[in-house]
C-alpha atoms as a PDB file:
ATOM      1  CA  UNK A   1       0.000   0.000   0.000  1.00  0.00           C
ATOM      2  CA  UNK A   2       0.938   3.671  -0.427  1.00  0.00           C
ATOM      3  CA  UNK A   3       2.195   6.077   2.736  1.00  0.00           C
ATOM      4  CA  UNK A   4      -0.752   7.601   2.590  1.00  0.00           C
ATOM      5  CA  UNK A   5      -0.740  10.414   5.914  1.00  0.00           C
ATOM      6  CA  UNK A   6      -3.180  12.807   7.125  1.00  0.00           C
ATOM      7  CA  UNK A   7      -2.054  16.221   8.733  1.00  0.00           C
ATOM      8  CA  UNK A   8      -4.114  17.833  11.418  1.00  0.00           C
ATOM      9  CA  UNK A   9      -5.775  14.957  13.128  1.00  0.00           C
ATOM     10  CA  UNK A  10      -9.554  15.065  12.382  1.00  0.00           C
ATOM     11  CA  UNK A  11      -9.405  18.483   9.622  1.00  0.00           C
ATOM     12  CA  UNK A  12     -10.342  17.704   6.468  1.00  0.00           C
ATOM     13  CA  UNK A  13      -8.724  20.675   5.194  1.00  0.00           C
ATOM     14  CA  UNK A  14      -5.441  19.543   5.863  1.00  0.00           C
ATOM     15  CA  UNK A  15      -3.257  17.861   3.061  1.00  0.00           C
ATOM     16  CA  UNK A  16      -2.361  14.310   2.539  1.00  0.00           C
ATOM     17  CA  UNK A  17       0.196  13.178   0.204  1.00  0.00           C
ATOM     18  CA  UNK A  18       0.635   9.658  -2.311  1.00  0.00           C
ATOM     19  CA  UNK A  19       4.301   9.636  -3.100  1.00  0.00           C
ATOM     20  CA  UNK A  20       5.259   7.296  -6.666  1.00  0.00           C
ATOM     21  CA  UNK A  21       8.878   6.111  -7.545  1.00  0.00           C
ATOM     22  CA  UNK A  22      12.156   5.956  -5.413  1.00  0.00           C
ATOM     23  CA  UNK A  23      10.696   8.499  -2.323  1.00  0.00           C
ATOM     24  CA  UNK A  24       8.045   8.507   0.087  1.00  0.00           C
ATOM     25  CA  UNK A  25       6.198  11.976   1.497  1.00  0.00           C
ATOM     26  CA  UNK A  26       9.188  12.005   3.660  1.00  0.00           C
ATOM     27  CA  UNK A  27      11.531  12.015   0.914  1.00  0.00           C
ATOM     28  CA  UNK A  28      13.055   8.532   2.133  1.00  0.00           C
ATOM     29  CA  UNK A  29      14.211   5.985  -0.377  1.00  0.00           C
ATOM     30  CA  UNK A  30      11.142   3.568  -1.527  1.00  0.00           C
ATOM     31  CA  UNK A  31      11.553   0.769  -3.981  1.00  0.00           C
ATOM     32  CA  UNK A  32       8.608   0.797  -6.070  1.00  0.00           C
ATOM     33  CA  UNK A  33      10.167  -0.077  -9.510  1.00  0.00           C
ATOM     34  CA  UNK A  34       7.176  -0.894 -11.393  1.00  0.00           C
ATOM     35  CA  UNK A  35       5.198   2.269 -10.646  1.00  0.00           C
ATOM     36  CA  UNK A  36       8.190   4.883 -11.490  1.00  0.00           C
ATOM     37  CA  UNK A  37       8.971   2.994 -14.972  1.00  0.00           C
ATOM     38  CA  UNK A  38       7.768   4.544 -17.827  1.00  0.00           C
ATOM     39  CA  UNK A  39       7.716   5.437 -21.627  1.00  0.00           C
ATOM     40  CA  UNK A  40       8.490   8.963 -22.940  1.00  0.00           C
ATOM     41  CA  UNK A  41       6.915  10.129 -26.086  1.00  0.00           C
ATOM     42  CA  UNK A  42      10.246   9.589 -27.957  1.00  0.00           C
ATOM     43  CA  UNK A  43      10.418   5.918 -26.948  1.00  0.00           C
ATOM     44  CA  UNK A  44      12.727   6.157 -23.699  1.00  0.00           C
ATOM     45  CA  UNK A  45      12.456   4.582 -20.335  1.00  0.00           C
ATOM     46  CA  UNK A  46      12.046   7.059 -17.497  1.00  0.00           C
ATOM     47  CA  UNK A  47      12.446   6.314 -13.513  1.00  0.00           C
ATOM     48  CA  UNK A  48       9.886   9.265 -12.152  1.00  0.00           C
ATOM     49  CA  UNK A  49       9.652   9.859  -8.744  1.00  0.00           C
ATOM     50  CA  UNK A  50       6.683  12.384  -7.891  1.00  0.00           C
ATOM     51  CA  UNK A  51       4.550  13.570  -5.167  1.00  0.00           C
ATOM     52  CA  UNK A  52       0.899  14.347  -5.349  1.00  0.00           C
ATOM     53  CA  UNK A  53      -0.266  16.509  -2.305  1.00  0.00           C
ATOM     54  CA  UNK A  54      -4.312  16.884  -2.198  1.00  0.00           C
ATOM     55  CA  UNK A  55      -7.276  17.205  -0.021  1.00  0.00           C
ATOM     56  CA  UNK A  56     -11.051  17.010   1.045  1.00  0.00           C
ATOM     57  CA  UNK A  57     -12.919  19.481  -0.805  1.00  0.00           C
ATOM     58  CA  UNK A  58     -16.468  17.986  -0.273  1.00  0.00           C
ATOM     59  CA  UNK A  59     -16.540  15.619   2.495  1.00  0.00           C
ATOM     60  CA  UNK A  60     -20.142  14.098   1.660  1.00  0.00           C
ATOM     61  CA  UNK A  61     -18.705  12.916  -2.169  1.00  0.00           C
ATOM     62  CA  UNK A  62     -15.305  11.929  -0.766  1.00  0.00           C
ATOM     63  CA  UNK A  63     -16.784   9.414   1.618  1.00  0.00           C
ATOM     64  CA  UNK A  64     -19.949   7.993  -0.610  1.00  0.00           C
ATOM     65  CA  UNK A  65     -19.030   8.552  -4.687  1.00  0.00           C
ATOM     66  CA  UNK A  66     -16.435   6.367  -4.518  1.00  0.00           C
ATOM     67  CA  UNK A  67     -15.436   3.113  -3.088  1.00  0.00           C
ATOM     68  CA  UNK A  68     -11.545   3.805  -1.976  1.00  0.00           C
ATOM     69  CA  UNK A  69     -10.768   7.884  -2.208  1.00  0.00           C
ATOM     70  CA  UNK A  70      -7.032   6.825  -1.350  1.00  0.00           C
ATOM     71  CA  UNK A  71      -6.875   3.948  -3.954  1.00  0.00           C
ATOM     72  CA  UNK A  72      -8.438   5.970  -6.784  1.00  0.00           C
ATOM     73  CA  UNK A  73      -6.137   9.040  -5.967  1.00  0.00           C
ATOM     74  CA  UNK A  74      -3.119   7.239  -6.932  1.00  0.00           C
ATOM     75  CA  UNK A  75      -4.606   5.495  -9.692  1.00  0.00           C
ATOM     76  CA  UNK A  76      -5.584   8.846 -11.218  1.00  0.00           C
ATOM     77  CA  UNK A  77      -2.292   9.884 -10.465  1.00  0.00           C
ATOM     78  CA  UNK A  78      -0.079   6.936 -11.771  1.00  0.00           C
ATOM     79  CA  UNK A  79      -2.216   6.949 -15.141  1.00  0.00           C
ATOM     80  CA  UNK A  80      -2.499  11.085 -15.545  1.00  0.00           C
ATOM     81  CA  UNK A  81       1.375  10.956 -15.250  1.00  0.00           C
ATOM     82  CA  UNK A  82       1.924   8.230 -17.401  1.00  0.00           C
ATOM     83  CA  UNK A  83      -0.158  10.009 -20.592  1.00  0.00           C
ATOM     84  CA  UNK A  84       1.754  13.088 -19.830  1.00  0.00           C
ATOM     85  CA  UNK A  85       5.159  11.502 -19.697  1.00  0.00           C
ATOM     86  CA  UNK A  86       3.932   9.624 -22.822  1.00  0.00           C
ATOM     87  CA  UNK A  87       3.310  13.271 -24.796  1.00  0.00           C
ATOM     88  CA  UNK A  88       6.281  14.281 -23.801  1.00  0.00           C
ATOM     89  CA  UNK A  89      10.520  14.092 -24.757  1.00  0.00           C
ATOM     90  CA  UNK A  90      12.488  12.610 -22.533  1.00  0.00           C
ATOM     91  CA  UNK A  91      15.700  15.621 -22.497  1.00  0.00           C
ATOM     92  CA  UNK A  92      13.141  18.524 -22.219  1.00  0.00           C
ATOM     93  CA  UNK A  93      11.189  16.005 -19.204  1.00  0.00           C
ATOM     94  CA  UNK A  94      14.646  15.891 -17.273  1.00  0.00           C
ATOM     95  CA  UNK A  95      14.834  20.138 -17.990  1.00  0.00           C
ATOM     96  CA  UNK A  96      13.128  22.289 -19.328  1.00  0.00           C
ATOM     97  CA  UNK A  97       9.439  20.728 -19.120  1.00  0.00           C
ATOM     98  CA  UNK A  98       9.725  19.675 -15.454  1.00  0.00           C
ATOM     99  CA  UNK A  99       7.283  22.643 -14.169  1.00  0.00           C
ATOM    100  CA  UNK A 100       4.642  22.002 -17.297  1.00  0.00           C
ATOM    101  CA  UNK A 101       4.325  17.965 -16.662  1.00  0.00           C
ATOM    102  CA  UNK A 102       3.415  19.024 -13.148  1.00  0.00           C
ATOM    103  CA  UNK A 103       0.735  21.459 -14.118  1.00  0.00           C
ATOM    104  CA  UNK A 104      -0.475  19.078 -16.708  1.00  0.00           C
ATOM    105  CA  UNK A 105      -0.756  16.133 -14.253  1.00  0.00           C
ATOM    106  CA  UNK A 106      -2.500  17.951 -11.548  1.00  0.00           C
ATOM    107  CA  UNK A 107      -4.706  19.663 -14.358  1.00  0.00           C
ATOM    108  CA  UNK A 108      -5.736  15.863 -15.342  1.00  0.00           C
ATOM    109  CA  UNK A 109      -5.935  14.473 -12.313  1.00  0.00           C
ATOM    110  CA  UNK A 110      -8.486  17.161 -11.542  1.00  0.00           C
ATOM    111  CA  UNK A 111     -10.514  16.722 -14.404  1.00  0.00           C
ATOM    112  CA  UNK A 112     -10.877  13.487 -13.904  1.00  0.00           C
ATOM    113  CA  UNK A 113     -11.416  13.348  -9.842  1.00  0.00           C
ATOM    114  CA  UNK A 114     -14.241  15.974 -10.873  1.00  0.00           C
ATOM    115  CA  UNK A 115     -15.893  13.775 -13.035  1.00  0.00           C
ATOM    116  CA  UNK A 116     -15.641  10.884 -10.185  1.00  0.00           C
ATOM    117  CA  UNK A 117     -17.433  13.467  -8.105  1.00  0.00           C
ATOM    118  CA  UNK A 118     -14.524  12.735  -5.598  1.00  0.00           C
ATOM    119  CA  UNK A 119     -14.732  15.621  -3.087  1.00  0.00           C
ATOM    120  CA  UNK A 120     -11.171  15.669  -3.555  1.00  0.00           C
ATOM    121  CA  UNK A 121      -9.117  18.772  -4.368  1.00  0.00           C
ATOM    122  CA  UNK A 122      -5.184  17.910  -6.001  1.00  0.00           C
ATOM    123  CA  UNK A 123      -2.878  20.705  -4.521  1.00  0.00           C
ATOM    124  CA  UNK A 124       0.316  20.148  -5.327  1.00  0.00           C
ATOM    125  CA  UNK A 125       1.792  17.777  -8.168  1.00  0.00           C
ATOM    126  CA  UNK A 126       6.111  18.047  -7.143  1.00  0.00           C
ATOM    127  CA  UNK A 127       8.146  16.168  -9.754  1.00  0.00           C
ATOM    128  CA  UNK A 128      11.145  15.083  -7.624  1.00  0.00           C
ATOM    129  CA  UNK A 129      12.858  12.687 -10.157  1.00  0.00           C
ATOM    130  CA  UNK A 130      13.238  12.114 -13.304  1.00  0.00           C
ATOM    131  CA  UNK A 131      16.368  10.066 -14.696  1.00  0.00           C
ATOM    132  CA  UNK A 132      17.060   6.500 -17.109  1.00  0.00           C
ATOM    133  CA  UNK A 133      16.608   3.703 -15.089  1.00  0.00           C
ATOM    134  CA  UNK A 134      20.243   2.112 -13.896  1.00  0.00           C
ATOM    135  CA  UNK A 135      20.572  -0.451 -16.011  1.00  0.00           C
ATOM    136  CA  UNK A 136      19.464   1.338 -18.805  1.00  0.00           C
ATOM    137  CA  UNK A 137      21.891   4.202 -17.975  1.00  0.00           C
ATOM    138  CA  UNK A 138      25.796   3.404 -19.909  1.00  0.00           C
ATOM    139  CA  UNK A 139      23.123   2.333 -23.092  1.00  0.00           C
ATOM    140  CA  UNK A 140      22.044   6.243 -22.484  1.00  0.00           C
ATOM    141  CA  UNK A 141      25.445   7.648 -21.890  1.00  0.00           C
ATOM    142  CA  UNK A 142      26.419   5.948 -25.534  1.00  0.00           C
ATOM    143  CA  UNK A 143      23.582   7.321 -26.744  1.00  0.00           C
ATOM    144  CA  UNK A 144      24.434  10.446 -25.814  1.00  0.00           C
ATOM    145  CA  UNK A 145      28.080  10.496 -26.476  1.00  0.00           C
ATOM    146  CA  UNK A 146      26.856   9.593 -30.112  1.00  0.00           C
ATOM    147  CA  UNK A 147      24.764  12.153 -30.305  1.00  0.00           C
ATOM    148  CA  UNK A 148      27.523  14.567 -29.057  1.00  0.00           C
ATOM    149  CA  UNK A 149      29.837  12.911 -31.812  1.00  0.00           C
ATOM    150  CA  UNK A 150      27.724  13.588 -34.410  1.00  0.00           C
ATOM    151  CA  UNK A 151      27.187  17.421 -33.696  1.00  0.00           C
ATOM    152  CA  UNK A 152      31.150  17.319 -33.486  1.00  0.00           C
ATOM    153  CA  UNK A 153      30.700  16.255 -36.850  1.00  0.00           C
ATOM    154  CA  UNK A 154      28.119  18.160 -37.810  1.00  0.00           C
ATOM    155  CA  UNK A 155      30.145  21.294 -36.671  1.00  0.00           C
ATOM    156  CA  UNK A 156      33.625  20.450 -38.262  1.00  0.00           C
ATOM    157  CA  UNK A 157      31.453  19.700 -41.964  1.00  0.00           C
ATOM    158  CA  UNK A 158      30.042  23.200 -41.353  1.00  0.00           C
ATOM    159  CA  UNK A 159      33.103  24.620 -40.738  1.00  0.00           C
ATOM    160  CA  UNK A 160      34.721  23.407 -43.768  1.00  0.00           C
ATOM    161  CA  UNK A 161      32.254  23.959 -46.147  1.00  0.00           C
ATOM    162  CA  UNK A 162      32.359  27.368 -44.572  1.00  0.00           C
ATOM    163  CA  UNK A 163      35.879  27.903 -45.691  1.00  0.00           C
ATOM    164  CA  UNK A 164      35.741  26.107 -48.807  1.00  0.00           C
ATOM    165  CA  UNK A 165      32.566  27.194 -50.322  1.00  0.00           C
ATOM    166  CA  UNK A 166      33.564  31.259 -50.166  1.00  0.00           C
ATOM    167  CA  UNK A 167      37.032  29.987 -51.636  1.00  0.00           C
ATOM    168  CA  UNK A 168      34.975  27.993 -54.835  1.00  0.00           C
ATOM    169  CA  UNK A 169      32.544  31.293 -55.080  1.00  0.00           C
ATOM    170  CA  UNK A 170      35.527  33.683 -55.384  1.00  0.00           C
ATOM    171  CA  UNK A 171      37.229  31.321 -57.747  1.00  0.00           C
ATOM    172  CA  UNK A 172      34.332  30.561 -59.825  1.00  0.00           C
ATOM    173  CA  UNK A 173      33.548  34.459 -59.996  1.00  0.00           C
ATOM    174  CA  UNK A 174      36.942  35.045 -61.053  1.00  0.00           C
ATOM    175  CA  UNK A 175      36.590  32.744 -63.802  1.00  0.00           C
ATOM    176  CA  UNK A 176      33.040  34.420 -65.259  1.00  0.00           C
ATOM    177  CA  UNK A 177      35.049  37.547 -64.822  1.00  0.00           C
ATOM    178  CA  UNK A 178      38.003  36.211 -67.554  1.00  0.00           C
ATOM    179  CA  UNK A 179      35.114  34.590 -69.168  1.00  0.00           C
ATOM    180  CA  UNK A 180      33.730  37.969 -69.711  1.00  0.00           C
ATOM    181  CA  UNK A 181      36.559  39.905 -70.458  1.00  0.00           C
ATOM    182  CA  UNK A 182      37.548  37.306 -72.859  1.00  0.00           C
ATOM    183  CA  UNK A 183      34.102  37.625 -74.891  1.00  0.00           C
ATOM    184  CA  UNK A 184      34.631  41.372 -75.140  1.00  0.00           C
ATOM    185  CA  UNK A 185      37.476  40.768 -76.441  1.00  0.00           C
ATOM    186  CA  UNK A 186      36.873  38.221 -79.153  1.00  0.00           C
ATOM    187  CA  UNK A 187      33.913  40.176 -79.966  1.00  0.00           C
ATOM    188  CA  UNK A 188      35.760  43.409 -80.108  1.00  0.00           C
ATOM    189  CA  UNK A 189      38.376  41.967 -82.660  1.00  0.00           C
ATOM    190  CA  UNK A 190      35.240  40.637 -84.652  1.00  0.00           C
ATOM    191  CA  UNK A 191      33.510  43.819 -84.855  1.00  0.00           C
ATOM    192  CA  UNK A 192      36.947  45.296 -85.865  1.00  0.00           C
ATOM    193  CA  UNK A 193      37.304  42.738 -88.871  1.00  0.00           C
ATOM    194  CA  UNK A 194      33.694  43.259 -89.967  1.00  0.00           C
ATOM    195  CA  UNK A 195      34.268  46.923 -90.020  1.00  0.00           C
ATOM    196  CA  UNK A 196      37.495  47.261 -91.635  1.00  0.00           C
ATOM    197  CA  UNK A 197      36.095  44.193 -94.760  1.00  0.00           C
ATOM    198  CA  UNK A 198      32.742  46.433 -94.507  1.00  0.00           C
ATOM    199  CA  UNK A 199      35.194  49.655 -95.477  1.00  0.00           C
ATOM    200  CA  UNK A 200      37.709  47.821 -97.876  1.00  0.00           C
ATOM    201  CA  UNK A 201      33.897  46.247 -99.725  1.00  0.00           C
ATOM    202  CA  UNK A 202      33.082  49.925-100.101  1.00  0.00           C
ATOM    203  CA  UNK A 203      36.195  51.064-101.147  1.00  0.00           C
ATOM    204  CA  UNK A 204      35.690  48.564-103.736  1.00  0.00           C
ATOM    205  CA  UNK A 205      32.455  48.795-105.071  1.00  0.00           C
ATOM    206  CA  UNK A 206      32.939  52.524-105.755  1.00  0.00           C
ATOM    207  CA  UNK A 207      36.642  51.395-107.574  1.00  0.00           C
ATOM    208  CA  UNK A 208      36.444  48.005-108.277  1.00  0.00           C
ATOM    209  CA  UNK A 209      39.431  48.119-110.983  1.00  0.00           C
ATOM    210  CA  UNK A 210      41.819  49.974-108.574  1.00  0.00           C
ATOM    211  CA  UNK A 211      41.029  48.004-105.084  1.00  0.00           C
ATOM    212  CA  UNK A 212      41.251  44.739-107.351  1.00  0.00           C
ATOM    213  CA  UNK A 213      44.726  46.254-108.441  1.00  0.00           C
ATOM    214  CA  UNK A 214      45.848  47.212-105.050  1.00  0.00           C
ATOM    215  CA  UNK A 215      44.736  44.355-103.623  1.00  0.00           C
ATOM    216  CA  UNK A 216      46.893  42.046-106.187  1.00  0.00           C
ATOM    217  CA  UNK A 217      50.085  44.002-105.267  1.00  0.00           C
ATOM    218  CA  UNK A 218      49.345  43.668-101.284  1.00  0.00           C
ATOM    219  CA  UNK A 219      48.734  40.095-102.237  1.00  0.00           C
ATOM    220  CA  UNK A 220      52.148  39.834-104.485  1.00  0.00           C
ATOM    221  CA  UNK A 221      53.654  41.545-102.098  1.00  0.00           C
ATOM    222  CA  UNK A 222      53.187  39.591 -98.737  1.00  0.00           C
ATOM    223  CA  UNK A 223      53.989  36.238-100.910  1.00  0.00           C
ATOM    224  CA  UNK A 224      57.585  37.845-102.347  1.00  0.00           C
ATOM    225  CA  UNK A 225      58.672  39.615 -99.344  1.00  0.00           C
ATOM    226  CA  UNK A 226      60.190  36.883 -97.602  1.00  0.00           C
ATOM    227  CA  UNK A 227      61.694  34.861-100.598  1.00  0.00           C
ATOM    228  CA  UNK A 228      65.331  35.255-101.950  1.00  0.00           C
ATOM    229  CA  UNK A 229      64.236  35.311-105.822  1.00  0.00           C
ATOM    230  CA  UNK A 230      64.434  39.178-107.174  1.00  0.00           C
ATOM    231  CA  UNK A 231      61.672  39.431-109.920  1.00  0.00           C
ATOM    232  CA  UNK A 232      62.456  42.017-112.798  1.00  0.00           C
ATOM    233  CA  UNK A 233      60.110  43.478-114.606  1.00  0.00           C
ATOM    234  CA  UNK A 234      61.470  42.938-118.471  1.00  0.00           C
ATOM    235  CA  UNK A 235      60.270  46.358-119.518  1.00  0.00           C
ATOM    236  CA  UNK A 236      62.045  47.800-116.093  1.00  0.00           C
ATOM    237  CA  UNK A 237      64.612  45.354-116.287  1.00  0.00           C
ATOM    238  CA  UNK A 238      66.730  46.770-119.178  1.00  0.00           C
ATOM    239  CA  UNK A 239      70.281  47.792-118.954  1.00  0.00           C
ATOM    240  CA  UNK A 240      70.671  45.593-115.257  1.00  0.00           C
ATOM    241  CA  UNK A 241      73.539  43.464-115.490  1.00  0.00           C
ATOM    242  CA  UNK A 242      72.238  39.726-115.050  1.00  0.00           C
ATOM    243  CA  UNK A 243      75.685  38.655-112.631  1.00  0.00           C
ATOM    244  CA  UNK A 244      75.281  41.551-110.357  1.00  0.00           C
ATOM    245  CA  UNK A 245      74.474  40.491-106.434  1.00  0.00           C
ATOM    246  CA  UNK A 246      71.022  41.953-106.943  1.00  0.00           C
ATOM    247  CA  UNK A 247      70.650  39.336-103.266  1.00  0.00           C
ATOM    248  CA  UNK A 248      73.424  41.556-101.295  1.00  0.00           C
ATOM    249  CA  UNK A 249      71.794  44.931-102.411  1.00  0.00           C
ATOM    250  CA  UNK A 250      68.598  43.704-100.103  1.00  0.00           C
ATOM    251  CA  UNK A 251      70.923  43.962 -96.867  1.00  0.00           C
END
């Protein structure tokens, strides 16, 4: 049976207390393993250790509604805490969420004592432990240690793709940049050749005979520049002695 306790001998107003888990009332060590087990909403076995402090509100439904007031107190308890534990994660039940399970639980409990038309009032819902059950706890440390291993790992990717990713975007802009510059330049030397063919084409159409003429002796030119044969023009030619070094008189 519970350590159920009344204080004030003979007051109804005066609190009494069901205590679940590893502690009584008197915060003593209680072994009650099968109570303080259970499942949090992301699969994990809790030990909880809680308190529920209450009292007689209406003294006429507390002693004829129901059969055992103390007995149905820490039912209602034990099964309001295990849905709440069940809703909730177990990291944020060991920290953060402590104070809202408690509200929660004493909220339900209340509910559903009211709807028992219990007489009984729930003051105080104290969540006094909440931890992995021993043998359960090196599994949780790995756990754990994993998970702090993997936002290591997490943290060192970040880090590198922070350093490497700015280096790739610089690169990669630099290269559109000479990309660029390299198009306006191609397309610059284009534009030059179009115009300069667009003015020799009209130079030619309004001379075709002389631009056909000039451009035979640019033509004759460029090709006998660079050769070591001296062409004479037989008309010109007359009067040039045929032994002399004509090659030398290019130096």
């Amino acid at each position: 049976a519970l350590p159920i306790c009344f204080r004030g001998k003979g007051s109804l107003q005066s609190p009494a207390y069901n205590s679940f888990g590893r502690y009584d009332a008197d915060q003593q060590s209680s072994t009650r393993p099968s109570e303080s087990l259970m499942i949090t909403g992301d699969t994990n076995i809790a030990d909880v250790s809680f308190v529920v402090q209450w009292r007689i509100k209406n003294s006429f439904e507390f002693l004829f509604n129901i059969t055992n007031p103390v007995e149905t107190v820490k039912s209602v308890a034990e099964s309001s805490m295990r849905e709440v534990i069940g809703k909730s994660m177990f990291a944020e039940s060991m920290t953060t969420k402590r104070n809202q399970i408690e509200q929660e639980v004493r909220d339900l409990m209340q509910h559903t004592l009211d709807d028992y038309k219990a007489g009984i009032e729930i003051y105080i819902v104290n969540l006094n432990d909440f931890q992995n059950p021993a043998p359960v706890m090196p599994a949780f440390l790995d756990v754990e240690t994993a998970k702090q291993d993997r936002e290591t790992s997490i943290n060192k990717a970040k880090s590198y793709e922070n350093s490497v990713v700015p280096k790739a975007r610089g690169e990669a802009r630099k290269l559109i940049q000479e990309a660029e510059a390299y198009k306006q330049e191609v397309v610059s030397i284009a534009k030059g050749n179009v115009a300069r063919f667009t003015s020799v084409y009209d130079e030619y159409v309004k001379a075709k005979d002389v631009t056909k003429k000039r451009m035979y002796l640019d033509t004759m030119h460029n090709i006998y520049m660079n050769t070591s044969k001296i062409v004479i023009d037989g008309k010109a030619g007359n009067g040039v002695v045929p032994y002399l070094p004509l090659e030398r008189l290019k130096k």
